[in-house]
N, C-alpha and C. Protein backbone atom coordinates (compact mmCIF):
# COMPACT_ATOMS: atom_id res chain seq x y z
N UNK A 1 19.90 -8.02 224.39
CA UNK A 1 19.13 -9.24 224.21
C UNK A 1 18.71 -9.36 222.75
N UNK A 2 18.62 -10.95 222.10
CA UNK A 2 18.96 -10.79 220.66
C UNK A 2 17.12 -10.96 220.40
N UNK A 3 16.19 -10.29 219.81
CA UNK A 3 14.98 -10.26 219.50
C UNK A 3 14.59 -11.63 218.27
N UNK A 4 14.28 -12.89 218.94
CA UNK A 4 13.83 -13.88 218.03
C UNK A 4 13.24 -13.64 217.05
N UNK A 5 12.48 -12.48 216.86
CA UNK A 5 12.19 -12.09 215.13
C UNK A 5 12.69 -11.79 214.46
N UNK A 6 14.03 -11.39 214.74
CA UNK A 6 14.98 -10.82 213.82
C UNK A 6 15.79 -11.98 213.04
N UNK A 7 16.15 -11.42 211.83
CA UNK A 7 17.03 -12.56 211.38
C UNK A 7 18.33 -11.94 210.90
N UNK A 8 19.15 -13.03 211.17
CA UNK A 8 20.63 -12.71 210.74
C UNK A 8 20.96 -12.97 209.70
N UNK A 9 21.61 -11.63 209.48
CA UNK A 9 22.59 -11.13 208.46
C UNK A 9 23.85 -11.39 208.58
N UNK A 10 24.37 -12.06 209.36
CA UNK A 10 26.19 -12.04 209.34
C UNK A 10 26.59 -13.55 208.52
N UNK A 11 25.75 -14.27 207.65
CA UNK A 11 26.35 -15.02 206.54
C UNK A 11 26.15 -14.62 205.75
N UNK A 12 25.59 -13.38 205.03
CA UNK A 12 26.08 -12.87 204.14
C UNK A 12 27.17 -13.37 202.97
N UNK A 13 27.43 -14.07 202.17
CA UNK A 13 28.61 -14.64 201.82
C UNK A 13 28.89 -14.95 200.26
N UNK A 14 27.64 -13.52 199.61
CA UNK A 14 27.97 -13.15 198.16
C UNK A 14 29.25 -12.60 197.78
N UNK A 15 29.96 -11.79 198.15
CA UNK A 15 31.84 -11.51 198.27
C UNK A 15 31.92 -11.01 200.00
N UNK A 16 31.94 -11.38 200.52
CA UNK A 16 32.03 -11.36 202.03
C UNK A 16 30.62 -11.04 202.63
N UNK A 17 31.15 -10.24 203.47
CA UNK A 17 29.95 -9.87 204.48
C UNK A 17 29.90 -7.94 203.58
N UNK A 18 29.89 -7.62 202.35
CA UNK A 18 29.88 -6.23 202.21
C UNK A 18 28.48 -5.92 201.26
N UNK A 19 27.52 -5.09 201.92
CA UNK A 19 26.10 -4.37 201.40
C UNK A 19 26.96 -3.15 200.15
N UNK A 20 27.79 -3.29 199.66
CA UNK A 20 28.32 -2.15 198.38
C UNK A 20 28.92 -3.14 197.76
N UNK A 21 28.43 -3.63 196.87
CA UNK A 21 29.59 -4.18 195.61
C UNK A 21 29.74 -3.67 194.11
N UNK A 22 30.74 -3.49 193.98
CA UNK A 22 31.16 -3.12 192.86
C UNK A 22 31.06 -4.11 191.46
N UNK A 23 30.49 -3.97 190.81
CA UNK A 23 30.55 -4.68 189.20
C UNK A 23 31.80 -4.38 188.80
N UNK A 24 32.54 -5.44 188.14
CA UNK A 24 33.35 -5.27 187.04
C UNK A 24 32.54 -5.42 185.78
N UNK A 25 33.17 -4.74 185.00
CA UNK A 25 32.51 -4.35 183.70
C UNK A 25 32.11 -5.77 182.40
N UNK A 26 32.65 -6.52 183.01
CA UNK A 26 32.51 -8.25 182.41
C UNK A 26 31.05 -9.12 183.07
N UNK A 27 31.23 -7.97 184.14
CA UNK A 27 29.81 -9.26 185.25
C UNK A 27 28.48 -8.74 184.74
N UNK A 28 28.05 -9.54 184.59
CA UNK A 28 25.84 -8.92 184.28
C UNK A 28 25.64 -9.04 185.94
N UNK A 29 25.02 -7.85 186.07
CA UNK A 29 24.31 -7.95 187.46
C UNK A 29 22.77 -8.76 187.33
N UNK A 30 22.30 -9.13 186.10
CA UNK A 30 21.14 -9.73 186.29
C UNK A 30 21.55 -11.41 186.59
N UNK A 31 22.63 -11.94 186.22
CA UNK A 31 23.13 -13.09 186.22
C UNK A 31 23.80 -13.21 187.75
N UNK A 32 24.33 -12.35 188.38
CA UNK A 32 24.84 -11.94 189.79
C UNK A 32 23.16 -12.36 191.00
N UNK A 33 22.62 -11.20 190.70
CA UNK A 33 21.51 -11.41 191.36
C UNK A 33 20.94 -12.80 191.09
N UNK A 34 20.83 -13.61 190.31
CA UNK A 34 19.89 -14.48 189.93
C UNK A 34 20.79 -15.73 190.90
N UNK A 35 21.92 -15.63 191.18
CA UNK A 35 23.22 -16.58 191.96
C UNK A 35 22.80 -16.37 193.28
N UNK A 36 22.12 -15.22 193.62
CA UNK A 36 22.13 -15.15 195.26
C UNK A 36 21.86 -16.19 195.90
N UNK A 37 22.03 -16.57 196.97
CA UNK A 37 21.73 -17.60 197.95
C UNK A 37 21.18 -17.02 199.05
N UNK A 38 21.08 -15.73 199.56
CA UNK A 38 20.89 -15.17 200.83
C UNK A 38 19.81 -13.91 200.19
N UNK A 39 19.11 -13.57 201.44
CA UNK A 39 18.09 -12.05 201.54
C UNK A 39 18.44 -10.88 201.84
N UNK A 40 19.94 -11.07 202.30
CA UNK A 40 20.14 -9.97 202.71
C UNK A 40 20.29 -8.86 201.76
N UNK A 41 19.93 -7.43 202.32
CA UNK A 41 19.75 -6.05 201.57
C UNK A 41 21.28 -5.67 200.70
N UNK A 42 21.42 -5.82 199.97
CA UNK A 42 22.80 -5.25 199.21
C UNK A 42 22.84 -3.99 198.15
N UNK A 43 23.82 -3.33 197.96
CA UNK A 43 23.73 -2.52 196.77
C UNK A 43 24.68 -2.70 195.35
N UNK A 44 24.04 -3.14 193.98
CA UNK A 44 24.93 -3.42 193.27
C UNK A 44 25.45 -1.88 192.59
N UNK A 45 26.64 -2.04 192.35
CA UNK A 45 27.17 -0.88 192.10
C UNK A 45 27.79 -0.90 190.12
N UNK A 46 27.21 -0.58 189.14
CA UNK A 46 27.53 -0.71 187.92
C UNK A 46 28.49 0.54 187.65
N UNK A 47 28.74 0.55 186.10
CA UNK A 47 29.32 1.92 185.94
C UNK A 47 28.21 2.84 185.72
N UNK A 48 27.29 2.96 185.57
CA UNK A 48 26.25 3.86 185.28
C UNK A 48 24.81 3.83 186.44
N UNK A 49 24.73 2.72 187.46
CA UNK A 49 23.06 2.66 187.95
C UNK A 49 24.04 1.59 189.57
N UNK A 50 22.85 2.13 190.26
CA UNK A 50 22.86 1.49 191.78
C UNK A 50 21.96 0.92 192.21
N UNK A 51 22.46 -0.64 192.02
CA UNK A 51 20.90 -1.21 191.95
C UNK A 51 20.57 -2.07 193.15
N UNK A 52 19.54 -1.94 194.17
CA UNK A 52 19.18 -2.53 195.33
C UNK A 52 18.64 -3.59 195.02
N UNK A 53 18.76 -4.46 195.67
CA UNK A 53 18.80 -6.34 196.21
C UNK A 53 18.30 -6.13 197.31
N UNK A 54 17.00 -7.14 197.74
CA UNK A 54 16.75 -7.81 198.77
C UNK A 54 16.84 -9.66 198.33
N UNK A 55 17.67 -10.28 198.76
CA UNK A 55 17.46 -11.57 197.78
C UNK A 55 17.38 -11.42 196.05
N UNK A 56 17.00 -12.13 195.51
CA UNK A 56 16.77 -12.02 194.28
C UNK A 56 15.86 -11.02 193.86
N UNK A 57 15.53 -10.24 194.15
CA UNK A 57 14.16 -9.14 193.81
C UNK A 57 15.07 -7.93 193.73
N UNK A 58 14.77 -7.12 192.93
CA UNK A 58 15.48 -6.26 192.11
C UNK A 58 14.25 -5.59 193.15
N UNK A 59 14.89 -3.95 194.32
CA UNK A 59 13.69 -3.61 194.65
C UNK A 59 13.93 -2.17 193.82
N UNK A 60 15.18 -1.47 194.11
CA UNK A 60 15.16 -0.09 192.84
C UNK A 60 16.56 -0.22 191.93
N UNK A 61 16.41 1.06 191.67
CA UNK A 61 17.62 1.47 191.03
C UNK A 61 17.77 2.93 190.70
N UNK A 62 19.35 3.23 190.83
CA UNK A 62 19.03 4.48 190.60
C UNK A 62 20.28 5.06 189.82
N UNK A 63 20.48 6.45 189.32
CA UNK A 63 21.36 6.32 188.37
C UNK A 63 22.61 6.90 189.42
N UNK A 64 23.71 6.38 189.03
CA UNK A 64 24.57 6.30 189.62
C UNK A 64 25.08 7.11 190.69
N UNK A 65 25.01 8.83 190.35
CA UNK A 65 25.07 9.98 190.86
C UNK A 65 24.11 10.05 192.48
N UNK A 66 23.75 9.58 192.01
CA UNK A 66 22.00 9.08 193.23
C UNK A 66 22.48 8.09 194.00
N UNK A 67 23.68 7.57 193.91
CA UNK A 67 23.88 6.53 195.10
C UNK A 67 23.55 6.74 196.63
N UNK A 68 23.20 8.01 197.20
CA UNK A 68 23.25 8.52 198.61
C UNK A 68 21.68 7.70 198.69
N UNK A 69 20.60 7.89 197.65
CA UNK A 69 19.12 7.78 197.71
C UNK A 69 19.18 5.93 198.03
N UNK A 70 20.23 5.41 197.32
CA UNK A 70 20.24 3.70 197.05
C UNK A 70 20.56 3.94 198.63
N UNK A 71 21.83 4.01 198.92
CA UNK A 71 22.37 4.00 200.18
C UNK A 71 20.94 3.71 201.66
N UNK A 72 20.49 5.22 201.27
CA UNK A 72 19.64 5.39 202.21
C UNK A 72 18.10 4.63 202.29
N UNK A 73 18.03 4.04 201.22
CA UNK A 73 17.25 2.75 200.89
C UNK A 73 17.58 1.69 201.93
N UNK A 74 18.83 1.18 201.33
CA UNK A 74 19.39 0.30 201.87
C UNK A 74 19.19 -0.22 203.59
N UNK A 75 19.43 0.92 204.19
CA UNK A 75 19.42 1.45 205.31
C UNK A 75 18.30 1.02 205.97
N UNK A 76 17.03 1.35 205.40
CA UNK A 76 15.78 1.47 205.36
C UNK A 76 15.42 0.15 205.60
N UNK A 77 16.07 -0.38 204.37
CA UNK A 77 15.14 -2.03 204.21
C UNK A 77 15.99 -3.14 205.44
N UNK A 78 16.55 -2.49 205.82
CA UNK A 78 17.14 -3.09 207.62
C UNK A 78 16.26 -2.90 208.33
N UNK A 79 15.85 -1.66 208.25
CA UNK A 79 15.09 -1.35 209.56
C UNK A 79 14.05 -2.04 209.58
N UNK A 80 13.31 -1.84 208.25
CA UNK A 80 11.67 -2.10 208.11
C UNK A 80 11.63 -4.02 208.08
N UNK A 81 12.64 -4.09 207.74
CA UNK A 81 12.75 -5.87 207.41
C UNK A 81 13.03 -6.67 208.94
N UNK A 82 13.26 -5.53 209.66
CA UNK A 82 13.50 -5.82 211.38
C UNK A 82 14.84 -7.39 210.76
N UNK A 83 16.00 -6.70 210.03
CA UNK A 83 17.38 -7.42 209.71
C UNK A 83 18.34 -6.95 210.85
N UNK A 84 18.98 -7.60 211.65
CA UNK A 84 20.16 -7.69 211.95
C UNK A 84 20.84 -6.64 211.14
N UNK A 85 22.06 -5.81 211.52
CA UNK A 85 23.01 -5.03 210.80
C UNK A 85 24.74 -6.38 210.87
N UNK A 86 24.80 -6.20 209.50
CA UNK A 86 26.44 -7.73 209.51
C UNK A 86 27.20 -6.56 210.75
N UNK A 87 27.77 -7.48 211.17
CA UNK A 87 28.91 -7.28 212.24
C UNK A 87 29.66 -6.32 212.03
N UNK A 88 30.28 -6.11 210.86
CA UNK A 88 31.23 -4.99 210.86
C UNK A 88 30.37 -3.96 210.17
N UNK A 89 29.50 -3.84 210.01
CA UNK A 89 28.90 -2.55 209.57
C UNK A 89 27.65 -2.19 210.91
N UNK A 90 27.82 -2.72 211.59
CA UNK A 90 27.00 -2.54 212.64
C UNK A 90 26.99 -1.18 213.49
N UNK A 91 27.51 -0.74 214.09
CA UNK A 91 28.48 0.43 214.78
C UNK A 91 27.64 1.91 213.87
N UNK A 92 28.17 1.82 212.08
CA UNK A 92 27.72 2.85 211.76
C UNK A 92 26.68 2.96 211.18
N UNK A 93 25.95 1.47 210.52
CA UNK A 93 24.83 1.65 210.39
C UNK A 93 23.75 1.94 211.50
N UNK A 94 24.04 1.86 212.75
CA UNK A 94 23.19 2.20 214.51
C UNK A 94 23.45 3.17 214.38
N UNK A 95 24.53 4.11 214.43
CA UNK A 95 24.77 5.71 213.92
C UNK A 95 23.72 6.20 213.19
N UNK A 96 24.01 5.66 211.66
CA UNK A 96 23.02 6.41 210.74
C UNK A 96 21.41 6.28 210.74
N UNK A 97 20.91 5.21 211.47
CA UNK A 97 20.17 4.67 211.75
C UNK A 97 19.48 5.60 212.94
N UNK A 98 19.94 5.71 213.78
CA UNK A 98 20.09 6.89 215.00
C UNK A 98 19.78 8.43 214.40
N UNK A 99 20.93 8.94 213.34
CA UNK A 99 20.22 10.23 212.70
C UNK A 99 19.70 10.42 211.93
N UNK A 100 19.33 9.78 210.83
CA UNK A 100 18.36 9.32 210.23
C UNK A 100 17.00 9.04 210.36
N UNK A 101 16.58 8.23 211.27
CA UNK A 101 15.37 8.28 211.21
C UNK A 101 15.15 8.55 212.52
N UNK A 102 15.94 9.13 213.43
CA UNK A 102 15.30 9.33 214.83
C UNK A 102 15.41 8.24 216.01
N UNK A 103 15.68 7.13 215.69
CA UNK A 103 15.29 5.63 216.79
C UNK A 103 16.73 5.98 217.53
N UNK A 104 16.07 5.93 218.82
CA UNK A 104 17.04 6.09 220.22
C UNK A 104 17.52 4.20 220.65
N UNK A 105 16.37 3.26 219.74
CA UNK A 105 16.69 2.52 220.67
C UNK A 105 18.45 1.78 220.00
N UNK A 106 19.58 2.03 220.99
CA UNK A 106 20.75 1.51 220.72
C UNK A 106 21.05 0.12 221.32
N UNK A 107 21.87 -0.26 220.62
CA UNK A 107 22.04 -2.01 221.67
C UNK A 107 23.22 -1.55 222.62
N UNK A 108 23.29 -1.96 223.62
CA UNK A 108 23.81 -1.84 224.82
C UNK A 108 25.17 -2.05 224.71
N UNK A 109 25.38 -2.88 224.27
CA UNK A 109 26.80 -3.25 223.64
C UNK A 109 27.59 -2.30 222.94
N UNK A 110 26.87 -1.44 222.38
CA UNK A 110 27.76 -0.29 221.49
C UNK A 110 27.21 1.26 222.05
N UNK A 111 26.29 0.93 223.02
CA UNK A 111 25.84 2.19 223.50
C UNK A 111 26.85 3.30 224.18
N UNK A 112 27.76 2.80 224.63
CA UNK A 112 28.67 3.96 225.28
C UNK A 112 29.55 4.55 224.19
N UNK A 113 29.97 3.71 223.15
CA UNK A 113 30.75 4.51 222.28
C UNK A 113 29.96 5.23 221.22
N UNK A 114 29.01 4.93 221.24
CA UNK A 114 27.94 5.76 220.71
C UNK A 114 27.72 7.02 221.21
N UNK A 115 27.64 7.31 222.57
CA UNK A 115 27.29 8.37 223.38
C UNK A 115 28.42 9.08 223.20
N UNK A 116 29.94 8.55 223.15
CA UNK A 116 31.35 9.35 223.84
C UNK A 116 31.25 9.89 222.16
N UNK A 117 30.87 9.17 220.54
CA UNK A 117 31.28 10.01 219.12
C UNK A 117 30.31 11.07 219.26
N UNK A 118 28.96 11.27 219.46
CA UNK A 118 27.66 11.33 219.13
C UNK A 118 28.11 13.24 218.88
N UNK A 119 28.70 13.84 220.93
CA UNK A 119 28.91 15.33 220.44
C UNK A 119 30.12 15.79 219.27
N UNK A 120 31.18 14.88 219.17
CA UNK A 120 32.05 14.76 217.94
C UNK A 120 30.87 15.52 217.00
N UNK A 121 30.17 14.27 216.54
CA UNK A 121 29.39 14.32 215.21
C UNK A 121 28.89 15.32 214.91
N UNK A 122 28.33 15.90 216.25
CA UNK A 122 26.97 17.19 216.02
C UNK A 122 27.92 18.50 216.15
N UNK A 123 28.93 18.77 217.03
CA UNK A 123 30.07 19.04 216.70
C UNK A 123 30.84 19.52 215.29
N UNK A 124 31.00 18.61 214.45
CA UNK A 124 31.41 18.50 213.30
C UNK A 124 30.26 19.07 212.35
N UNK A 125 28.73 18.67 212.40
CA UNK A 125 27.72 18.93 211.94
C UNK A 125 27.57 20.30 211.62
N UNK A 126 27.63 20.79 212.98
CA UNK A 126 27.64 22.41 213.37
C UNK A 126 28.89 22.94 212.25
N UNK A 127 29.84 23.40 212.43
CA UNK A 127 30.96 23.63 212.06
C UNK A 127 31.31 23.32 210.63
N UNK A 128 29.95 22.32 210.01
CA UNK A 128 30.40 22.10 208.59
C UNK A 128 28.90 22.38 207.85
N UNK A 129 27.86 22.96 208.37
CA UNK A 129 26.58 23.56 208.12
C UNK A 129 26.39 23.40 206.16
N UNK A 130 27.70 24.59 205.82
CA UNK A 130 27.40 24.73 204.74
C UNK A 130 28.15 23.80 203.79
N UNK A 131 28.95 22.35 204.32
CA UNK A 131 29.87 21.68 203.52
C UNK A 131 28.42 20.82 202.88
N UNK A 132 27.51 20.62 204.53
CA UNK A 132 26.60 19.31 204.34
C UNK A 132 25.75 19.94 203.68
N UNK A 133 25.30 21.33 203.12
CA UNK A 133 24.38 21.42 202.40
C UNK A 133 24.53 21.26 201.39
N UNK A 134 26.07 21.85 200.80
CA UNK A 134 26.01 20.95 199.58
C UNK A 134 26.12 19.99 199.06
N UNK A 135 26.17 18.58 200.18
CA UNK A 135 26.11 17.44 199.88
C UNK A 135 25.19 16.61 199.56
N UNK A 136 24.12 17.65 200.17
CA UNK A 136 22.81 17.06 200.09
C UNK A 136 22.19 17.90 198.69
């Protein structure tokens, strides 16, 4: 059931429906951002800094290497903004969303394939202990 407070994210329609965009080295991201038409949470991606968008509001930035911290921002300002996840990122942002911060609650619609990856994951988790520590 779709929660009337929530608002949608699936027009999205700064280069599609994608929260990662890449700068080419010709584009000003301050001139990018200032074009937005929409609120939704995005991450601009430069050659040097990762810079988070909610709408026009510059909310961080971080230096490039640090993209996991933007990422997991990103993430964040879904949850807390009670945003819709766009359609095709939906699936793994409810994933990360799920181990991440703990919230069981899944939408019904994606709940079973959620359940059938979930021992995969922890699975994989286990078995790669010391890959993920150094990722983190």
């Amino acid at each position: 059931m779709h929660d009337p407070r929530r608002h949608s994210s699936s027009d999205e329609s700064d280069n599609g429906n994608e929260q990662l965009l890449q700068m080419q080295e010709n584009q000003d991201p301050d001139q990018w951002r200032m074009q937005r038409k929409l609120d939704i949470p995005v991450i601009l991606l430069t050659s040097n800094e990762a810079i988070l968008l909610v709408g026009k509001v510059l909310v961080s930035s971080v230096d490039r290497p640090n993209l996991k911290e933007a990422f997991l921002a990103l993430i964040g300002l879904f949850y807390l903004l009670v945003l819709d996840y766009p359609p095709n990122h939906e699936f793994g942002f409810t994933m990360l969303q799920f181990l991440i911060f703990g919230d069981e609650s899944v939408p019904a619609e994606i709940s079973k394939t959620f359940n059938t990856m979930l021992p995969d994951y922890q699975n994989f988790k286990h078995s790669n202990e010391g890959l993920m520590h150094v990722l983190q």
